[in-house]
C-alpha atoms as a PDB file:
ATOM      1  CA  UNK A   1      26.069 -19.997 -50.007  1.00  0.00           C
ATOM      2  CA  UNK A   2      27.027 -20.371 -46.738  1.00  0.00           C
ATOM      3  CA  UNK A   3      25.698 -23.272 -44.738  1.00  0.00           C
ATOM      4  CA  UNK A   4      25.748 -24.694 -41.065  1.00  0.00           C
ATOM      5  CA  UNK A   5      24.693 -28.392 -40.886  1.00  0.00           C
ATOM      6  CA  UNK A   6      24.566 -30.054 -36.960  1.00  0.00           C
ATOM      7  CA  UNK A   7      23.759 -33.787 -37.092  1.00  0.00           C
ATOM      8  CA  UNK A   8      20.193 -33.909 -34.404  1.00  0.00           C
ATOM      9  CA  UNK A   9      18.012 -36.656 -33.146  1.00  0.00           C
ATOM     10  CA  UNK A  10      15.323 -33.552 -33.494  1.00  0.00           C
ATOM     11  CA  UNK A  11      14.642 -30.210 -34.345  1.00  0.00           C
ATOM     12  CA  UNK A  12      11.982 -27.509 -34.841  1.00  0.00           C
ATOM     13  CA  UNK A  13      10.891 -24.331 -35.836  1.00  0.00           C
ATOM     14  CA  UNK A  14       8.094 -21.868 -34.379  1.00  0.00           C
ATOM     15  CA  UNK A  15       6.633 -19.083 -35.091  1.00  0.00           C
ATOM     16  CA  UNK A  16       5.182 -16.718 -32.717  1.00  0.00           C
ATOM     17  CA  UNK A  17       4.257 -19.393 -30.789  1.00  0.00           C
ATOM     18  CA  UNK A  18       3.052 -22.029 -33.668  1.00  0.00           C
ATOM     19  CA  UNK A  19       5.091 -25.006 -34.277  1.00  0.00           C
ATOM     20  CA  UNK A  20       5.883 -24.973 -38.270  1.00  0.00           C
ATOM     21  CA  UNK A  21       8.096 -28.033 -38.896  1.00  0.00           C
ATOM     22  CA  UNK A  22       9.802 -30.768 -36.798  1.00  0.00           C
ATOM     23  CA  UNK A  23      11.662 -33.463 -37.295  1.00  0.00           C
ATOM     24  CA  UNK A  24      13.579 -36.939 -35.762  1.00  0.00           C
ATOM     25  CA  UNK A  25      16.794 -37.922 -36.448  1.00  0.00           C
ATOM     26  CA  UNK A  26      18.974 -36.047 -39.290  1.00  0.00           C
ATOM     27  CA  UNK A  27      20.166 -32.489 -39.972  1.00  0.00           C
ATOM     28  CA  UNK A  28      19.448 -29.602 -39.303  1.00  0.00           C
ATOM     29  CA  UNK A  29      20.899 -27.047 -42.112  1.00  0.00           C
ATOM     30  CA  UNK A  30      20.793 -23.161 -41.217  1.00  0.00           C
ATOM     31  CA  UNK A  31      21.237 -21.825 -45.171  1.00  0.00           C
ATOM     32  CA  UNK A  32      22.906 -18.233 -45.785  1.00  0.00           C
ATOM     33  CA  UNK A  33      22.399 -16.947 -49.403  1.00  0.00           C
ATOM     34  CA  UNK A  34      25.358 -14.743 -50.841  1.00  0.00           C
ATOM     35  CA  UNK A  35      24.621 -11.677 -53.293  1.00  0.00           C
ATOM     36  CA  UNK A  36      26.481 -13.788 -55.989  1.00  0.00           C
ATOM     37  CA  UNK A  37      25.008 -17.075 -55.080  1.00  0.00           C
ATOM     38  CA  UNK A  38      23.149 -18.887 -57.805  1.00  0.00           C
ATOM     39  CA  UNK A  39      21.291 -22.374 -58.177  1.00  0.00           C
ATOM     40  CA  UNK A  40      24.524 -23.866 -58.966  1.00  0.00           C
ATOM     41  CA  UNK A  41      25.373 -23.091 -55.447  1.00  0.00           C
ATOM     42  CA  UNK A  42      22.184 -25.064 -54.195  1.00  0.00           C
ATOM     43  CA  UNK A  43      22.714 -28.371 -56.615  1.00  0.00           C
ATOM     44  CA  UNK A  44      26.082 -28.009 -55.296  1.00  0.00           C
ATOM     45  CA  UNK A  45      24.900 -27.665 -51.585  1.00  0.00           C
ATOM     46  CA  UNK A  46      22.448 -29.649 -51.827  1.00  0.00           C
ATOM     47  CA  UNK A  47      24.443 -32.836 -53.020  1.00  0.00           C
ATOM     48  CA  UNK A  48      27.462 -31.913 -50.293  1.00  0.00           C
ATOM     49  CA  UNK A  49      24.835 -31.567 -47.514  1.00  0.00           C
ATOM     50  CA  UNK A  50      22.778 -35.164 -47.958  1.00  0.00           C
ATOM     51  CA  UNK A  51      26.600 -37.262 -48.662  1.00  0.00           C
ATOM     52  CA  UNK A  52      28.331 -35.944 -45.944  1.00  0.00           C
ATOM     53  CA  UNK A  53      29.391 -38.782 -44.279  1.00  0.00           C
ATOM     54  CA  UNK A  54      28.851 -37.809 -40.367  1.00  0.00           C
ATOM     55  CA  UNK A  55      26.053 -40.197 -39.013  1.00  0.00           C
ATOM     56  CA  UNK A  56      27.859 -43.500 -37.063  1.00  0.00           C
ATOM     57  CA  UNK A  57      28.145 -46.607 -38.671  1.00  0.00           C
ATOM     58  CA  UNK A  58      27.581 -50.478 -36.653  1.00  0.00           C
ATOM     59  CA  UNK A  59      31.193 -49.721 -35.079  1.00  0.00           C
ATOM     60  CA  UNK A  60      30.828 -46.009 -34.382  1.00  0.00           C
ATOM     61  CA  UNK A  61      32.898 -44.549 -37.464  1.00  0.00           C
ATOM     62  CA  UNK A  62      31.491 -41.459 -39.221  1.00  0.00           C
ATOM     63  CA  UNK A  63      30.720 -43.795 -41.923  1.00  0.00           C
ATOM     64  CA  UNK A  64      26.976 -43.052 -43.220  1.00  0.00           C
ATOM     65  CA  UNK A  65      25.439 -40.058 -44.605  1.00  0.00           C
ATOM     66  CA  UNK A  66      21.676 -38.867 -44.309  1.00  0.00           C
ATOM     67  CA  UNK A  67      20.902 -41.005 -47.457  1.00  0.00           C
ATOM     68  CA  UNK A  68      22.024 -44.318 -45.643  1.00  0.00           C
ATOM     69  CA  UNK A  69      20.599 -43.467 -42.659  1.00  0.00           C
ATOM     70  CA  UNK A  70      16.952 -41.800 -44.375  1.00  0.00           C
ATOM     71  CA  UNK A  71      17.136 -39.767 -41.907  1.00  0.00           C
ATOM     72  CA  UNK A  72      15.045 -36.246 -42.133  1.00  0.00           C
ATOM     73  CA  UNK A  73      16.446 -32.447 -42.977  1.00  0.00           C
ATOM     74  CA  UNK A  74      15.188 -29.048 -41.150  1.00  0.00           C
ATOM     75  CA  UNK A  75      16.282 -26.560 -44.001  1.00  0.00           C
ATOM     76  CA  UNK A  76      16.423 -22.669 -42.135  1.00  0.00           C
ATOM     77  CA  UNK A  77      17.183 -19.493 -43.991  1.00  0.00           C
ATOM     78  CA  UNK A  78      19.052 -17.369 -42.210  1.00  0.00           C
ATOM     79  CA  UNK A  79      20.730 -14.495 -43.849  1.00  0.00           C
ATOM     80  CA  UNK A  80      22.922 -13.629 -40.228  1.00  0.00           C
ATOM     81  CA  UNK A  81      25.569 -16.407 -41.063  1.00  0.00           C
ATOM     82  CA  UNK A  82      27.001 -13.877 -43.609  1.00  0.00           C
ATOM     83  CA  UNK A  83      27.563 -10.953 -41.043  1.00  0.00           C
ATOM     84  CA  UNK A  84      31.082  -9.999 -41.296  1.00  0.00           C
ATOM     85  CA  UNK A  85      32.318  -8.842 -37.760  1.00  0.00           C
ATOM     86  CA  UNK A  86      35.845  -8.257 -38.944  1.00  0.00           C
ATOM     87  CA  UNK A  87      35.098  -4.023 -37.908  1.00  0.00           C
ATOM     88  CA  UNK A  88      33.594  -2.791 -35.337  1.00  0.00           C
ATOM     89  CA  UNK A  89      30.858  -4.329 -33.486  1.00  0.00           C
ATOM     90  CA  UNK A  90      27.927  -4.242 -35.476  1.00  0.00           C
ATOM     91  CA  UNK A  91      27.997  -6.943 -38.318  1.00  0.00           C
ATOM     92  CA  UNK A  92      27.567  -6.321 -41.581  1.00  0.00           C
ATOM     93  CA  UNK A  93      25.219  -7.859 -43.952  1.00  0.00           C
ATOM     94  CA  UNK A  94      26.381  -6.978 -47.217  1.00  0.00           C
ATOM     95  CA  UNK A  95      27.171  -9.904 -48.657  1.00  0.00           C
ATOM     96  CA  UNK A  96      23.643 -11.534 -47.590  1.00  0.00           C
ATOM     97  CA  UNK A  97      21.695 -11.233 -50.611  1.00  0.00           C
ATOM     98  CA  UNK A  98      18.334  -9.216 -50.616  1.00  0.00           C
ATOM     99  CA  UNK A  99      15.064 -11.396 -49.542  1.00  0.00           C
ATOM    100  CA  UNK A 100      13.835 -11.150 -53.113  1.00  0.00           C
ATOM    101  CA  UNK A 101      17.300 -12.342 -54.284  1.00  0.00           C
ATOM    102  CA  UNK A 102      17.450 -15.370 -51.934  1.00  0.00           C
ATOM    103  CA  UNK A 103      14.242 -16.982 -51.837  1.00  0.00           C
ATOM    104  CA  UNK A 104      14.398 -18.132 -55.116  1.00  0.00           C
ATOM    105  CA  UNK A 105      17.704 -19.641 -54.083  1.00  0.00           C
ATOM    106  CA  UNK A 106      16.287 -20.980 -51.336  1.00  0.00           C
ATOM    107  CA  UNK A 107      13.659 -22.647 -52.886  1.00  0.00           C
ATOM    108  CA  UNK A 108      15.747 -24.155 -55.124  1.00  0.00           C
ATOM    109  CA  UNK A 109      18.133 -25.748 -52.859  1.00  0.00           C
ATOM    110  CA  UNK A 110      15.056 -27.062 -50.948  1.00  0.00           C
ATOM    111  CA  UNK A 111      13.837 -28.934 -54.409  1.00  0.00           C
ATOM    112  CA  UNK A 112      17.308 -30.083 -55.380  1.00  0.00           C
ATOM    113  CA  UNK A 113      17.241 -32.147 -52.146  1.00  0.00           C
ATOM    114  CA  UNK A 114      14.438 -32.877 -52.523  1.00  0.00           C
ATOM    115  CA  UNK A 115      15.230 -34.518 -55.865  1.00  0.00           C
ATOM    116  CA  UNK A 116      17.108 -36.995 -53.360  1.00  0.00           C
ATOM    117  CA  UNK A 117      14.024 -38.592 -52.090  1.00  0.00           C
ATOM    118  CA  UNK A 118      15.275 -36.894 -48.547  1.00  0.00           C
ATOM    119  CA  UNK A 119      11.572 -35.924 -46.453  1.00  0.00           C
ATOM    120  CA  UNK A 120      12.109 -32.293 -46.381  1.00  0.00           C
ATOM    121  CA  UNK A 121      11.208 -29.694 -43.373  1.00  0.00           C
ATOM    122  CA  UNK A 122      11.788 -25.905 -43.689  1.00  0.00           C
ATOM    123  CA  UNK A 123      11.464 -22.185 -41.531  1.00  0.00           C
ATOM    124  CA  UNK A 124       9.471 -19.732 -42.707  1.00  0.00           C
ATOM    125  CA  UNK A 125      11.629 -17.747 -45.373  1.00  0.00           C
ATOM    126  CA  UNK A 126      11.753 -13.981 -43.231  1.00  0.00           C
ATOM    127  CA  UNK A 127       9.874 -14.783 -39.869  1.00  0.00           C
ATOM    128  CA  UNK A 128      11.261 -14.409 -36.135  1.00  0.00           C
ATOM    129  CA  UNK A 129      11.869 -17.843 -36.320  1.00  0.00           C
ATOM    130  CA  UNK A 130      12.408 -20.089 -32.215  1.00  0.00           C
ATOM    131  CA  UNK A 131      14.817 -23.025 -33.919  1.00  0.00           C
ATOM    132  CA  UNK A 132      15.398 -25.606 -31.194  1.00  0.00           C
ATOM    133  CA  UNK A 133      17.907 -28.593 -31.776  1.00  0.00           C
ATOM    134  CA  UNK A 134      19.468 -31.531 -29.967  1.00  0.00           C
ATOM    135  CA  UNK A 135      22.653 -31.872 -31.370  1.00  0.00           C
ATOM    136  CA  UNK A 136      23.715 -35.476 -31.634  1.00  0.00           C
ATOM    137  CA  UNK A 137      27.248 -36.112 -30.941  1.00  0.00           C
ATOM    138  CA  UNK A 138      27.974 -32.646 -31.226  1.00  0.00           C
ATOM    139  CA  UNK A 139      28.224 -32.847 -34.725  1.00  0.00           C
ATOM    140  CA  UNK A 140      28.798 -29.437 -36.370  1.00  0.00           C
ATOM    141  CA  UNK A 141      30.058 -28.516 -39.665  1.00  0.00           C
ATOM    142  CA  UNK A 142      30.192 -25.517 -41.763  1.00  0.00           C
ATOM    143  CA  UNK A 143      29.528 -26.027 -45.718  1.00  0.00           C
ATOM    144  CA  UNK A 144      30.355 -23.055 -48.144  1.00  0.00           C
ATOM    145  CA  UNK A 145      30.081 -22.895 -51.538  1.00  0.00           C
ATOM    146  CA  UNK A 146      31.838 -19.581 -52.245  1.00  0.00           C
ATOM    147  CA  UNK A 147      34.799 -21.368 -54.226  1.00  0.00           C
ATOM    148  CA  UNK A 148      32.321 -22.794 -56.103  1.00  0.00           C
ATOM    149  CA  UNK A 149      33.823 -26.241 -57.170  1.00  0.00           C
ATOM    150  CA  UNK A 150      31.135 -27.688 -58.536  1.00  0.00           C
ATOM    151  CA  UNK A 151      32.868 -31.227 -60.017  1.00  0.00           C
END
């Protein structure tokens, strides 16, 4: 599993028009779901994503995570993260597991943090999704679970 995770002070996601979740200050989390990826993969994602440290503390360190700050999360499924570029120039999406494959992935990484007490926002799993952001800091970082050290 293959995540993107930019720190906002909001984000949201429409559909053909139709506003389908927002939400103030926390993350945003774009999700890509491997072939081999498992629910291991979103316990383990899951618990990375809502501890990582990157929100400012009272003297401007990257000292708080979305749990101290109970902040909000925007969780996105989006399968293009795992394009491989490496030939030629259209990607390829092997890797990206099939939609019936993922979503029950998905779904599980979207109850596990839950399970933190985090208020939880989503896409619509397989729509032309419009995802707009305001990127606080910038504050980018990618999160991947293929080594799958899940200690």
């Amino acid at each position: 599993m293959l995540g993107v995770v930019q720190r906002v002070s909001e984000a949201q996601v429409s559909v053909e028009g139709t506003l389908v979740s927002r939400i103030g200050a926390g993350l945003l989390l774009l999700v890509g779901i491997r072939t081999d990826d498992t629910e291991k993969d979103a316990v383990f994602m899951a618990n990375k994503v809502v501890n990582l440290r990157i929100f400012p503390d009272g003297e401007g360190n990257l000292n708080r995570s979305l749990l101290d700050l109970q902040g909000e999360i925007l969780v996105v499924s989006q399968f293009t993260l795992l394009g491989d570029t490496r030939k030629g120039r259209r990607p390829s999406f092997s890797d990206a597991a099939k939609p019936e494959q993922a979503e029950p992935v998905y779904r599980a990484l979207l109850l596990e943090i839950a399970s933190y007490k985090v208020p939880v926002k989503e896409g619509r799993f397989r729509a032309m999704m419009e995802v707009q952001l305001v990127n606080s800091g910038p504050v980018t970082l990618i999160v991947d679970t293929k080594e799958k050290k899940w200690n």
